[in-house]
PDB file of N, CA and C in Angstrom:
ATOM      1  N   UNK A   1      30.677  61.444 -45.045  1.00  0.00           N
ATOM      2  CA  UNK A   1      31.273  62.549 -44.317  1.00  0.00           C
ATOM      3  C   UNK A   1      30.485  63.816 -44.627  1.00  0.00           C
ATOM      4  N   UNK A   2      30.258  64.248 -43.460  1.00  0.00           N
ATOM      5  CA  UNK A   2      29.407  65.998 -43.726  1.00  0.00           C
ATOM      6  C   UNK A   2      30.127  66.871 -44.245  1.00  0.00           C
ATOM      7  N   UNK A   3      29.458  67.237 -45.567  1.00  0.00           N
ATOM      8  CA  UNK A   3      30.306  68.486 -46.381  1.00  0.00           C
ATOM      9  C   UNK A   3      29.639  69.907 -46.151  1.00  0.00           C
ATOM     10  N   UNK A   4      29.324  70.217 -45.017  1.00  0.00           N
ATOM     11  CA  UNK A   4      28.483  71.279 -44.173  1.00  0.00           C
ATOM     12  C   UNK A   4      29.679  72.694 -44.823  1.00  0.00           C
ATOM     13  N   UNK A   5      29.083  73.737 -45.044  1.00  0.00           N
ATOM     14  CA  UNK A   5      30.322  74.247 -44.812  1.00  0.00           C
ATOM     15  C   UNK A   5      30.037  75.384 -43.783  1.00  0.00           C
ATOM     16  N   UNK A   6      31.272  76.114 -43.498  1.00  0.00           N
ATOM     17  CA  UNK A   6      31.045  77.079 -42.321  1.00  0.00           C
ATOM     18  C   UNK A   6      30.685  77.948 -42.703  1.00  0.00           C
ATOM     19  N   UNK A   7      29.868  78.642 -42.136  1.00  0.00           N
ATOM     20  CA  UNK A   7      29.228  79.988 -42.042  1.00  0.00           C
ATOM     21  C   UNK A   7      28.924  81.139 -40.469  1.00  0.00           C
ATOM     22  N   UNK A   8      30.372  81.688 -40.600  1.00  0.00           N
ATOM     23  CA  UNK A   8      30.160  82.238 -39.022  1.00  0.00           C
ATOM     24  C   UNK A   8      29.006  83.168 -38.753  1.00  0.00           C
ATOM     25  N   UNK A   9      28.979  83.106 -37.552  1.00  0.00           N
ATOM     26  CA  UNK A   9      27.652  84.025 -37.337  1.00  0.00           C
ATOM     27  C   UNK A   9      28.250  85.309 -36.268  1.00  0.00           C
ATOM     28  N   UNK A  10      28.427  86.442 -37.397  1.00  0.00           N
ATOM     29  CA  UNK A  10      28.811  87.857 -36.648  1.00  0.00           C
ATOM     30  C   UNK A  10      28.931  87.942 -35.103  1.00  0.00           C
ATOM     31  N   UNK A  11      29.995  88.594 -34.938  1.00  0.00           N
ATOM     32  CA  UNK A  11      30.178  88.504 -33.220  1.00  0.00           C
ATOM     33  C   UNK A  11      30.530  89.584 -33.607  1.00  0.00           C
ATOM     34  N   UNK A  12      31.110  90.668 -32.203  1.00  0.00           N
ATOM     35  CA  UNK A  12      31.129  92.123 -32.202  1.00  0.00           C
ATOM     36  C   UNK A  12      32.080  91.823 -30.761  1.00  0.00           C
ATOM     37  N   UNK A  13      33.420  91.326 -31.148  1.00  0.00           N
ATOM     38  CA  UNK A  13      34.067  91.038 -29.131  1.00  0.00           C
ATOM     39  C   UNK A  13      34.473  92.566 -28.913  1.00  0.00           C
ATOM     40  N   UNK A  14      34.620  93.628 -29.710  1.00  0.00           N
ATOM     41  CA  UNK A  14      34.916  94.883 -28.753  1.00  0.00           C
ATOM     42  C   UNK A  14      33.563  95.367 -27.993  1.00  0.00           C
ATOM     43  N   UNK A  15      32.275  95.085 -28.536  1.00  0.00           N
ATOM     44  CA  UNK A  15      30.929  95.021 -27.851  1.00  0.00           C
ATOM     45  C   UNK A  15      30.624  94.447 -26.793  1.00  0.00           C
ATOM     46  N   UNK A  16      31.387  93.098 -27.151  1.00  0.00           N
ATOM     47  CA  UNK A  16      30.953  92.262 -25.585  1.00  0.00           C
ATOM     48  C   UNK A  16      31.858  92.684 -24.704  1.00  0.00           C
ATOM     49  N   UNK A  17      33.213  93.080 -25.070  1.00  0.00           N
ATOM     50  CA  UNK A  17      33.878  93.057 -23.613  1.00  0.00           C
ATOM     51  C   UNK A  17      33.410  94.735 -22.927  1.00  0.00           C
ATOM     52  N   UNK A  18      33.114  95.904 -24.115  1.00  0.00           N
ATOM     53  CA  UNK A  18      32.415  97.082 -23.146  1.00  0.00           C
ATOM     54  C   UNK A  18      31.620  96.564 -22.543  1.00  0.00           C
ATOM     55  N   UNK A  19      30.504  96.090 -22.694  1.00  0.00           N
ATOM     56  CA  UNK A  19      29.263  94.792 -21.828  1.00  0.00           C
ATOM     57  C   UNK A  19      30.356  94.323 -20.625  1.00  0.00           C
ATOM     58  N   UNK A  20      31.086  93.760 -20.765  1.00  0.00           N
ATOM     59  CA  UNK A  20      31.241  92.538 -19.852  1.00  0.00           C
ATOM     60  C   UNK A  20      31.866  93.251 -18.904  1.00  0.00           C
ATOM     61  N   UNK A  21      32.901  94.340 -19.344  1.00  0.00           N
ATOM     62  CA  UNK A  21      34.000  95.166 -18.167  1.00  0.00           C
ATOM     63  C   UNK A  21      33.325  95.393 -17.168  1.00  0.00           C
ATOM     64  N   UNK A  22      31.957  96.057 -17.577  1.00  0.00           N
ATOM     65  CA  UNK A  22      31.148  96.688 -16.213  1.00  0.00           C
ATOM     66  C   UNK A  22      31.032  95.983 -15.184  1.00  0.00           C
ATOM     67  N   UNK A  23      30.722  94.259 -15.567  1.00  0.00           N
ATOM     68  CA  UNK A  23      30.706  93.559 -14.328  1.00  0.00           C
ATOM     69  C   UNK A  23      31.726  93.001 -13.670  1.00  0.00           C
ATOM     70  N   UNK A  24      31.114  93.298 -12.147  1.00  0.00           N
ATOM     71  CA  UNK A  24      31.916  93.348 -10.729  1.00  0.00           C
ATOM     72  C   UNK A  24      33.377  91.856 -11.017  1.00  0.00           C
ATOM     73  N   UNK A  25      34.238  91.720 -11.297  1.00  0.00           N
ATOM     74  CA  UNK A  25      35.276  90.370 -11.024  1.00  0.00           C
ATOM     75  C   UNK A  25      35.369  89.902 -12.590  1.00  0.00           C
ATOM     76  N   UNK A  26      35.428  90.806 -13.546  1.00  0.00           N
ATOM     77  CA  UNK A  26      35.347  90.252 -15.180  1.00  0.00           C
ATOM     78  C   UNK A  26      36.628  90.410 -15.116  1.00  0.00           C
ATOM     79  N   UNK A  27      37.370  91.668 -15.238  1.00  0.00           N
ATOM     80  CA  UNK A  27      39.009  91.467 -15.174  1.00  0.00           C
ATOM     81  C   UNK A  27      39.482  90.522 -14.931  1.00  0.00           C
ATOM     82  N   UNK A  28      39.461  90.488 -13.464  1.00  0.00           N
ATOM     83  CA  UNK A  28      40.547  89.433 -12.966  1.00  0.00           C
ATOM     84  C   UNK A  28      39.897  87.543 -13.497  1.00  0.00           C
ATOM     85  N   UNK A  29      39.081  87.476 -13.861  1.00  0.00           N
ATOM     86  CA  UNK A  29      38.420  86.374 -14.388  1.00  0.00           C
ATOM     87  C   UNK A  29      38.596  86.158 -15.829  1.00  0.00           C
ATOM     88  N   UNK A  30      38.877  87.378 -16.704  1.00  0.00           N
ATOM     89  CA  UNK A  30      39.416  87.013 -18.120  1.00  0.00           C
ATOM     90  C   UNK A  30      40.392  87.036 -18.285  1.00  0.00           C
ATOM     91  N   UNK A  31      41.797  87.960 -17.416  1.00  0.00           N
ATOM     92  CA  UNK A  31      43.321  87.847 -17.783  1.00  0.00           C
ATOM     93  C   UNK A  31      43.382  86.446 -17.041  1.00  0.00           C
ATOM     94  N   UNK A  32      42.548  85.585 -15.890  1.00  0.00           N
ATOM     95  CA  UNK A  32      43.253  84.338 -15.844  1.00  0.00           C
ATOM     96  C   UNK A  32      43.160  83.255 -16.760  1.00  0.00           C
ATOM     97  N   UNK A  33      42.250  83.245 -17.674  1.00  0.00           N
ATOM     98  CA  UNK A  33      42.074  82.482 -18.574  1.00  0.00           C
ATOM     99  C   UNK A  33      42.595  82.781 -20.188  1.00  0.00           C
ATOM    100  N   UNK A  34      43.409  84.249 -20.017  1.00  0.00           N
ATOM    101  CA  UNK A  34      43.705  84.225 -21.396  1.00  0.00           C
ATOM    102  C   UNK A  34      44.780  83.519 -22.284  1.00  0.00           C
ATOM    103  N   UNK A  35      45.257  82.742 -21.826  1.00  0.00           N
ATOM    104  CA  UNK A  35      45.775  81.338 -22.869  1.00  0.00           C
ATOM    105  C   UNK A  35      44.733  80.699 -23.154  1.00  0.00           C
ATOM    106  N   UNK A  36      43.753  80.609 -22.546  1.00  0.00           N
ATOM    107  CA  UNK A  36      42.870  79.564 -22.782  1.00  0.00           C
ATOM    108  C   UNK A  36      41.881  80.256 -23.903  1.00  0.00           C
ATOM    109  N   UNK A  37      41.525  81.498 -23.965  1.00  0.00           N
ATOM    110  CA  UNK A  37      40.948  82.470 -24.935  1.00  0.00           C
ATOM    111  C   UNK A  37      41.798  82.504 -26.194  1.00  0.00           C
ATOM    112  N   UNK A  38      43.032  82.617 -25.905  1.00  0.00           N
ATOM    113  CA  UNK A  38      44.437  82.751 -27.053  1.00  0.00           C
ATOM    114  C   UNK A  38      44.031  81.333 -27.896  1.00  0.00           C
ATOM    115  N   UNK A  39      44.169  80.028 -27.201  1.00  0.00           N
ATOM    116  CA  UNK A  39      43.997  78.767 -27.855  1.00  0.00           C
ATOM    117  C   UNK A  39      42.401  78.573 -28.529  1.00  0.00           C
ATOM    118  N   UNK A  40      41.955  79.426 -28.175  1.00  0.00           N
ATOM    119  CA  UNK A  40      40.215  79.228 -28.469  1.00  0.00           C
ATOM    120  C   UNK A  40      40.310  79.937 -29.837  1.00  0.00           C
ATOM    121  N   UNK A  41      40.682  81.242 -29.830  1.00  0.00           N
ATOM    122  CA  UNK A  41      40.858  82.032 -30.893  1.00  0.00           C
ATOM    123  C   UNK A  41      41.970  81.253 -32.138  1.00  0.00           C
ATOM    124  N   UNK A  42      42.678  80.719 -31.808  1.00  0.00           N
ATOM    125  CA  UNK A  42      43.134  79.972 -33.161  1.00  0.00           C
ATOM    126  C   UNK A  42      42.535  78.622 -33.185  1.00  0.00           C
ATOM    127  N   UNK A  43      41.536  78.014 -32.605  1.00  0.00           N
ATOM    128  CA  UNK A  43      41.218  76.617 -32.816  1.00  0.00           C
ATOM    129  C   UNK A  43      39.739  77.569 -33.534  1.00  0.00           C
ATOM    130  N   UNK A  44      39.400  78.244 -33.138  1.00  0.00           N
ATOM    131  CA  UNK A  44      38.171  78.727 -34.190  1.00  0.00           C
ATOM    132  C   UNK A  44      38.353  79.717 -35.601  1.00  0.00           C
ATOM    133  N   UNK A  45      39.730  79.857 -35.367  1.00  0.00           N
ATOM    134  CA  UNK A  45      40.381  80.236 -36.519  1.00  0.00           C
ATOM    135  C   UNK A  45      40.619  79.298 -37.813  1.00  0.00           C
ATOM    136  N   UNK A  46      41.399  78.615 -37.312  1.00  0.00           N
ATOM    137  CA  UNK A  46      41.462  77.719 -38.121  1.00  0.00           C
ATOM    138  C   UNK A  46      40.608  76.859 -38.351  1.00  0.00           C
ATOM    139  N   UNK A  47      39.561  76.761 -37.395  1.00  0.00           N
ATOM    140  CA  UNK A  47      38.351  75.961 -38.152  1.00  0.00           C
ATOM    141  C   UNK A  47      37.638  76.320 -39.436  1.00  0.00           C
ATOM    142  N   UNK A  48      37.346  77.908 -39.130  1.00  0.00           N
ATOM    143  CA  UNK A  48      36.744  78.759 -40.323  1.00  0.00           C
ATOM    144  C   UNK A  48      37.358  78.745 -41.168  1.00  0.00           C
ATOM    145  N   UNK A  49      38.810  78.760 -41.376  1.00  0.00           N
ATOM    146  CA  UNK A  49      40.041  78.688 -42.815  1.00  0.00           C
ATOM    147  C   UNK A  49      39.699  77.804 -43.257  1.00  0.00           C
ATOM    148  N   UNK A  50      39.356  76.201 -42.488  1.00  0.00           N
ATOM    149  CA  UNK A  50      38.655  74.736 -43.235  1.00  0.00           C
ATOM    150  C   UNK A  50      37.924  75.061 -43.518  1.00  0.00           C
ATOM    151  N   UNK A  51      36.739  75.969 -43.382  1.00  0.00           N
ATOM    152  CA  UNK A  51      35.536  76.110 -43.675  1.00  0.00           C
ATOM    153  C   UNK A  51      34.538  75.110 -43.201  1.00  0.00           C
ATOM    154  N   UNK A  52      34.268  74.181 -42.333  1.00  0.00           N
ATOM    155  CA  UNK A  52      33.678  73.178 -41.650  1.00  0.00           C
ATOM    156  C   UNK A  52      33.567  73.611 -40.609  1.00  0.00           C
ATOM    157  N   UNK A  53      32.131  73.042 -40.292  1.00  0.00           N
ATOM    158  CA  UNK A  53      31.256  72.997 -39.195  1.00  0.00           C
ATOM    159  C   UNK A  53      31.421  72.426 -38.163  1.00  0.00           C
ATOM    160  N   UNK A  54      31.212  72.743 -36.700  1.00  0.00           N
ATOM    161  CA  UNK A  54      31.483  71.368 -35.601  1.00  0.00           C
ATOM    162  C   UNK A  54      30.935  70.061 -36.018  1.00  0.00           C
ATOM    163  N   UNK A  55      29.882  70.213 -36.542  1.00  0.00           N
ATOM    164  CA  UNK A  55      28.711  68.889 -36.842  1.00  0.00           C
ATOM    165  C   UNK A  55      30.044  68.351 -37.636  1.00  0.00           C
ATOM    166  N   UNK A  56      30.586  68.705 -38.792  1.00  0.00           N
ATOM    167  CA  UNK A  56      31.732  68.028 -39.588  1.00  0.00           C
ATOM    168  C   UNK A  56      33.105  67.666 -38.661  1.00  0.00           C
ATOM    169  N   UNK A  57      33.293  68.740 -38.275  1.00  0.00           N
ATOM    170  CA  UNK A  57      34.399  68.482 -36.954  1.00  0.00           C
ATOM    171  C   UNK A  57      34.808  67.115 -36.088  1.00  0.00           C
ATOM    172  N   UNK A  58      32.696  67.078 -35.789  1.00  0.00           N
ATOM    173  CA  UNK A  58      32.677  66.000 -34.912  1.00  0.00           C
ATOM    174  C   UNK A  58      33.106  64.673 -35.813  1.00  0.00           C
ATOM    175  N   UNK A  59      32.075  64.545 -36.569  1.00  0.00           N
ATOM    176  CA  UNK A  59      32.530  63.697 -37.725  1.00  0.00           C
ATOM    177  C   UNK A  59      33.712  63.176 -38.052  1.00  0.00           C
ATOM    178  N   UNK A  60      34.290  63.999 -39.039  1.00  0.00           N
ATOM    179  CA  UNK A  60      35.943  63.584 -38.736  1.00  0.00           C
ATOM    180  C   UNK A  60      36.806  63.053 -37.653  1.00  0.00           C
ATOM    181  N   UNK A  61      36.610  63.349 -36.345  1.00  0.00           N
ATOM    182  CA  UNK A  61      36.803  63.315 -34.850  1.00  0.00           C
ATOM    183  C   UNK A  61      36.593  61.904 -34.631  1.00  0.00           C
ATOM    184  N   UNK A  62      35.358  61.361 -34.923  1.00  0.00           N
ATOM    185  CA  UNK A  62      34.403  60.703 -34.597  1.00  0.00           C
ATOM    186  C   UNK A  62      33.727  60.655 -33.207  1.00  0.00           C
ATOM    187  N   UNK A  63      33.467  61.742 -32.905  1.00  0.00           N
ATOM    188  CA  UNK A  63      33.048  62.446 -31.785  1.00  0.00           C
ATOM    189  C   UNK A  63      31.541  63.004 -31.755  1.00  0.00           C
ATOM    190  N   UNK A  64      31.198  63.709 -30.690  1.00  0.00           N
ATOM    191  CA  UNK A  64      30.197  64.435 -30.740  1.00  0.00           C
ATOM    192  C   UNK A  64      30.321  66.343 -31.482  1.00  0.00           C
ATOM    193  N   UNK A  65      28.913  66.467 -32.069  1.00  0.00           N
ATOM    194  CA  UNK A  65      29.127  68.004 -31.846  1.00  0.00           C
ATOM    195  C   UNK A  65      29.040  68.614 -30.198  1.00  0.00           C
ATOM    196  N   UNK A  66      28.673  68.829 -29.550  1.00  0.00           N
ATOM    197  CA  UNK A  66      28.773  68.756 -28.239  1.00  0.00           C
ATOM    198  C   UNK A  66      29.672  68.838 -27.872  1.00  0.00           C
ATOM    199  N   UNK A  67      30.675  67.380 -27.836  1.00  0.00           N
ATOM    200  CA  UNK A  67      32.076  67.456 -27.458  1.00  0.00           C
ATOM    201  C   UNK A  67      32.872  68.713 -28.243  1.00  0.00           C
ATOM    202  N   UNK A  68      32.562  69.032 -29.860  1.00  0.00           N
ATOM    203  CA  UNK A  68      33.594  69.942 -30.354  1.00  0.00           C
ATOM    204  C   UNK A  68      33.399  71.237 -29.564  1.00  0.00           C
ATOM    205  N   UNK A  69      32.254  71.365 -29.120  1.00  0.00           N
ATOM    206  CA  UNK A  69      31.745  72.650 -28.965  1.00  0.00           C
ATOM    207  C   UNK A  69      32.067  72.966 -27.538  1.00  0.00           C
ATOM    208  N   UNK A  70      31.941  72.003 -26.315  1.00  0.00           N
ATOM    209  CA  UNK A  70      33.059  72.370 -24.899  1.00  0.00           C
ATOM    210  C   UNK A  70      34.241  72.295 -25.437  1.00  0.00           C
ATOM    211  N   UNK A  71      35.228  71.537 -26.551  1.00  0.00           N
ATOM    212  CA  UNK A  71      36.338  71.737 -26.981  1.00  0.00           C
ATOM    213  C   UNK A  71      36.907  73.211 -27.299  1.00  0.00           C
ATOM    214  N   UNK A  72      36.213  74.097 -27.840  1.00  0.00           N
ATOM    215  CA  UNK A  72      35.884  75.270 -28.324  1.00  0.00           C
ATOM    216  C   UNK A  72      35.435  76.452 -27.120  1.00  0.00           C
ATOM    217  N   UNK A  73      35.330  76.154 -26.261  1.00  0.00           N
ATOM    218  CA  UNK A  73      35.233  76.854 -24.970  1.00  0.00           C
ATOM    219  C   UNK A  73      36.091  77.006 -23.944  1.00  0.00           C
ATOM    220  N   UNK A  74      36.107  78.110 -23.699  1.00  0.00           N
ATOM    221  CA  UNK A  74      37.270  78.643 -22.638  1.00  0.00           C
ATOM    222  C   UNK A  74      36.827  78.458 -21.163  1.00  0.00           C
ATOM    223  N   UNK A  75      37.638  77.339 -20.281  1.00  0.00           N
ATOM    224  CA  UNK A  75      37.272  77.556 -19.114  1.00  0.00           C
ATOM    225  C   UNK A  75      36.952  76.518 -18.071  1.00  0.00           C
ATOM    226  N   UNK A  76      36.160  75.661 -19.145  1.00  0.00           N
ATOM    227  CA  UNK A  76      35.238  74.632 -18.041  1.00  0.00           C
ATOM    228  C   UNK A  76      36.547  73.144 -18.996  1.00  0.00           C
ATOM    229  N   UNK A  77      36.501  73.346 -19.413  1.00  0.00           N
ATOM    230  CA  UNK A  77      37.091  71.938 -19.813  1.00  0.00           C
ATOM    231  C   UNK A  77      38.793  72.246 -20.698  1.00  0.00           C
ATOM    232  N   UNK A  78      39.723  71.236 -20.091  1.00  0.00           N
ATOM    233  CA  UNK A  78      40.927  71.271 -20.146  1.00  0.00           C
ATOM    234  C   UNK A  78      41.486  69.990 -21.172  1.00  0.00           C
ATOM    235  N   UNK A  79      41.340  70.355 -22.682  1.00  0.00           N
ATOM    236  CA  UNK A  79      41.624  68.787 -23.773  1.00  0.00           C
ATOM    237  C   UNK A  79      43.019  68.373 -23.628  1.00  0.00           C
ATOM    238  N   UNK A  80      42.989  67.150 -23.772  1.00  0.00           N
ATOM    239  CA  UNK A  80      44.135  66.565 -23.898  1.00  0.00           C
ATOM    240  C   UNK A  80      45.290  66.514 -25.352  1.00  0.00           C
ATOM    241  N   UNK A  81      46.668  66.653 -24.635  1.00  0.00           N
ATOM    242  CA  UNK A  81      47.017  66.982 -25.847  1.00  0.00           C
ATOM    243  C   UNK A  81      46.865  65.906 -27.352  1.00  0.00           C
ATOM    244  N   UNK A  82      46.256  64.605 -27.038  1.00  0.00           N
ATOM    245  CA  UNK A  82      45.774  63.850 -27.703  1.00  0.00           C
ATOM    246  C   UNK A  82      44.517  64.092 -28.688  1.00  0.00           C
ATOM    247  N   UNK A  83      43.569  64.860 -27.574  1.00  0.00           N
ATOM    248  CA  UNK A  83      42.485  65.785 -28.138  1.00  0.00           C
ATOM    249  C   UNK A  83      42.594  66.760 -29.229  1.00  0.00           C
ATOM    250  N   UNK A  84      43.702  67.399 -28.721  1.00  0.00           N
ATOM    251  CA  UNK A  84      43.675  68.746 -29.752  1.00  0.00           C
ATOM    252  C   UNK A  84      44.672  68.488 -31.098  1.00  0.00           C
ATOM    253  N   UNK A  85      45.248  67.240 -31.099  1.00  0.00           N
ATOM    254  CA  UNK A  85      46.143  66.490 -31.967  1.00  0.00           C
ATOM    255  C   UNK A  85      44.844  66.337 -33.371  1.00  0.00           C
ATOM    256  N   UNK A  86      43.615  65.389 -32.670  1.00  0.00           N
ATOM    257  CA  UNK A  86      42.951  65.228 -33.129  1.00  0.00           C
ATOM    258  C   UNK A  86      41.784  65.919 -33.866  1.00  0.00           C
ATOM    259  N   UNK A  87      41.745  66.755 -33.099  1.00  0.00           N
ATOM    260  CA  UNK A  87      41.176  68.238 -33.547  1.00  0.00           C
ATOM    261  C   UNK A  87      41.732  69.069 -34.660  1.00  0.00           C
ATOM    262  N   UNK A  88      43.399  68.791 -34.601  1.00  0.00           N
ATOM    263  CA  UNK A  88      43.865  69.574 -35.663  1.00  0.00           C
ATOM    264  C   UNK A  88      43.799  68.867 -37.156  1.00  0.00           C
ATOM    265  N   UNK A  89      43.700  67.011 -36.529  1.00  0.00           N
ATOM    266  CA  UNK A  89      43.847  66.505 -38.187  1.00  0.00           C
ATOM    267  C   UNK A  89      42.768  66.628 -38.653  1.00  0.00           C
ATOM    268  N   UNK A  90      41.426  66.730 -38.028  1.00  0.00           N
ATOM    269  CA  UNK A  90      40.169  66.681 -38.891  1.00  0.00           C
ATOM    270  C   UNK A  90      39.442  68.641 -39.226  1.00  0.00           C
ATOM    271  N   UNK A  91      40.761  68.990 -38.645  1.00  0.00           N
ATOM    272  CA  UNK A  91      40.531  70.907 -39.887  1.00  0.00           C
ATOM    273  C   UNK A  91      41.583  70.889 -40.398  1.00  0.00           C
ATOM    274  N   UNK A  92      42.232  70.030 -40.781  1.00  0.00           N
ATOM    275  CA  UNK A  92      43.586  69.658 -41.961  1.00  0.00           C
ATOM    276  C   UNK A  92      44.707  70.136 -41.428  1.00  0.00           C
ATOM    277  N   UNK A  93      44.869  70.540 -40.302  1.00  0.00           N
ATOM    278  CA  UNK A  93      46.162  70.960 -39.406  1.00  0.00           C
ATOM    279  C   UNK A  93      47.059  70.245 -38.923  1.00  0.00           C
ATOM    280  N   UNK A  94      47.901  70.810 -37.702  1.00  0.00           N
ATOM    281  CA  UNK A  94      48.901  70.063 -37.255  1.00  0.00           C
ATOM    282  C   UNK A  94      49.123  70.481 -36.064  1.00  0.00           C
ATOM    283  N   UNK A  95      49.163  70.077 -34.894  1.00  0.00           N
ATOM    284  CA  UNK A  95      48.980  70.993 -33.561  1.00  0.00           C
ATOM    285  C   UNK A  95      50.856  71.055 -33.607  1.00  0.00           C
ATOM    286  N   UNK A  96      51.178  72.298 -33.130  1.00  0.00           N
ATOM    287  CA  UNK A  96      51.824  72.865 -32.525  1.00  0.00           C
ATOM    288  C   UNK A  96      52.395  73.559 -31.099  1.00  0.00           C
ATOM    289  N   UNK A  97      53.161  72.903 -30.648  1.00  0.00           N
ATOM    290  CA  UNK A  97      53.200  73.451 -28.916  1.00  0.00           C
ATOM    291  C   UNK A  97      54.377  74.021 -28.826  1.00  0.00           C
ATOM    292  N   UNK A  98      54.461  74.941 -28.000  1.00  0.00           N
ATOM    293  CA  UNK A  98      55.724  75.592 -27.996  1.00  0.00           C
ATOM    294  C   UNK A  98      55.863  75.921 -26.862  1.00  0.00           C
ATOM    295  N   UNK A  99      56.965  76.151 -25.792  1.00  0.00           N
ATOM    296  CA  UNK A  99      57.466  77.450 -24.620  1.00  0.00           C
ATOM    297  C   UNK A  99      57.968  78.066 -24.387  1.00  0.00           C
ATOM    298  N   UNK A 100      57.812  79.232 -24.265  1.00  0.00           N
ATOM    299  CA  UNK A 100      57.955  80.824 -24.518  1.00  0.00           C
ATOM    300  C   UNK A 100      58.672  81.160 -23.434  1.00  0.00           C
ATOM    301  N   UNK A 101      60.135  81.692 -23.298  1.00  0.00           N
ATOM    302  CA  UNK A 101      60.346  82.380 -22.033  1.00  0.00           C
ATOM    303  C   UNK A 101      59.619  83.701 -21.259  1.00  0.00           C
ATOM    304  N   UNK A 102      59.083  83.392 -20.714  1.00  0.00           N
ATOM    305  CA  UNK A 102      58.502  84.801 -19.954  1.00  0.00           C
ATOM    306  C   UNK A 102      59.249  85.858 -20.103  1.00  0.00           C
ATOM    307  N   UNK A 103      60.461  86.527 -20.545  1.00  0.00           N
ATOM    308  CA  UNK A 103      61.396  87.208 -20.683  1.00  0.00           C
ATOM    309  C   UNK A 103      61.327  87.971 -22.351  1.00  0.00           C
ATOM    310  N   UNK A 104      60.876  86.578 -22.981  1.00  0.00           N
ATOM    311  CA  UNK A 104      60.654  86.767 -24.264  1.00  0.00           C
ATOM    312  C   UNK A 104      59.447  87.215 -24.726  1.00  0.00           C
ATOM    313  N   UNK A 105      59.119  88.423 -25.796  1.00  0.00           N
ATOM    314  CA  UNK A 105      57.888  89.575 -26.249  1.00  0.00           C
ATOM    315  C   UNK A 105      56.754  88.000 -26.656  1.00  0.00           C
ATOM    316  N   UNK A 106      55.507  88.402 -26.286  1.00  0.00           N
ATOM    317  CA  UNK A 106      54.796  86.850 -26.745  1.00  0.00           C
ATOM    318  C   UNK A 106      53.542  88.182 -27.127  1.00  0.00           C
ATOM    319  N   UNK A 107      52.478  87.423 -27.956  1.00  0.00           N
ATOM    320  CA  UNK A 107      50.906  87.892 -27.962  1.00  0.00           C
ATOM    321  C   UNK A 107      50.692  87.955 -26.805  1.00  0.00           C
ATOM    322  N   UNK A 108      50.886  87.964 -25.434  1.00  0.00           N
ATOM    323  CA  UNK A 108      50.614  87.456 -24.833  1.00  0.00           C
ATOM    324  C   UNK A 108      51.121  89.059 -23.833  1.00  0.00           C
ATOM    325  N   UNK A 109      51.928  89.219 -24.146  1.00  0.00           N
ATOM    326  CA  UNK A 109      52.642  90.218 -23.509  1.00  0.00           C
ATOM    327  C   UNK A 109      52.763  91.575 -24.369  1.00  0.00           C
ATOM    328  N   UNK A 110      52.143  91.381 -25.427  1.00  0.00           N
ATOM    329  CA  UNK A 110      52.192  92.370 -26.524  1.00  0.00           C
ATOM    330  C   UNK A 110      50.568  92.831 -26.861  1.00  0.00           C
ATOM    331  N   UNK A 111      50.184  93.822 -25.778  1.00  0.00           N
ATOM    332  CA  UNK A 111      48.275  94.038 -26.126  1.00  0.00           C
ATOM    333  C   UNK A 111      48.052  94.783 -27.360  1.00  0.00           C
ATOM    334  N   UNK A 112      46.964  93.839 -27.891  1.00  0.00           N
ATOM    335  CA  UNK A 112      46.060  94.317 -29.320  1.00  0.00           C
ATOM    336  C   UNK A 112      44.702  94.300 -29.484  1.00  0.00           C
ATOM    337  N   UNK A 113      44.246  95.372 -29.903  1.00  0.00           N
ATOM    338  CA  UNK A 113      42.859  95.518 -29.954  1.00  0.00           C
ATOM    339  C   UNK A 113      42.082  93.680 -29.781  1.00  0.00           C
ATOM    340  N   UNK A 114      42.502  92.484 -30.243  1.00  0.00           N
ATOM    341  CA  UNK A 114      41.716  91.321 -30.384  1.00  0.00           C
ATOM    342  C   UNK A 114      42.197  90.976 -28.886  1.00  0.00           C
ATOM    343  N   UNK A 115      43.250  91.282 -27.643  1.00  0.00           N
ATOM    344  CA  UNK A 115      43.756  90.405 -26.718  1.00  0.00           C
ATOM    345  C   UNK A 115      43.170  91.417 -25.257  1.00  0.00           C
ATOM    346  N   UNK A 116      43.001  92.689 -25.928  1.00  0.00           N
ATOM    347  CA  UNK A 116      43.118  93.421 -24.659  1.00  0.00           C
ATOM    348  C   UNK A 116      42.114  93.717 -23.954  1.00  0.00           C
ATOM    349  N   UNK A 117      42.111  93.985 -22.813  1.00  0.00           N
ATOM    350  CA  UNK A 117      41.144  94.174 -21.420  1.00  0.00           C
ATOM    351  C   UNK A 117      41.059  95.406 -20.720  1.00  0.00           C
ATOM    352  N   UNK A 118      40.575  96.695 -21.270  1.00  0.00           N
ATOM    353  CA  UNK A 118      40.898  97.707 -20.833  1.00  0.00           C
ATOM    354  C   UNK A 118      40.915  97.609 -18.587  1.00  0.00           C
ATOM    355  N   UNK A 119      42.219  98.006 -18.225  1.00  0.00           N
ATOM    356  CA  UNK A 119      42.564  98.225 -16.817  1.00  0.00           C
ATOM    357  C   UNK A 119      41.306  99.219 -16.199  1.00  0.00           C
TER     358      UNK A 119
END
């Protein structure tokens, strides 16, 4: 088993999204996907808390790195909840699903410097 450990490599997302706002259809193209950004942000969360690498990821998985890494992406690919079951046992987790009344305050409905999209 790969004892890789993680080492993130600096990102700057209040940088990218001044970058990204400017272009023409980014709004309406990132509030539709933000569950899918929300789930990205704690599946790479908690990867880094394991401290393991996709290459290890995959491993455990018995998968590809490749596969972890569209797993890990917002947008193009939709995992099964079998997938992300599996995903959670090999970063020592436990997937969790829940549904939220729309009525009820969520991250989701509550903007913070890590969620928000300036209008």
């Amino acid at each position: 088993m790969a004892d890789i450990k993680y080492d993130p490599v600096p990102h700057d997302h209040e940088a990218f999204l001044k970058k990204a706002r400017k272009k023409k259809g980014f709004r309406e193209a990132y509030d539709s996907l933000e569950e899918e950004y929300l789930l990205i942000r704690e599946m790479l969360s908690a990867r880094a808390k394991s401290g393991l690498t996709q290459e290890a990821v995959a491993e455990r998985m018995g998968t590809t790195k490749s596969a972890v890494s569209r797993l890990e992406s917002a947008g193009k690919h939709a995992p099964s909840i079998k997938t992300l079951k599996r995903y959670a046992q090999a970063i020592g987790c436990h997937l969790q699903v829940k549904f939220v009344s729309k009525s009820s305050p969520t991250k989701r409905s509550i903007r913070t410097p890590e969620n928000r999209v300036s209008r």
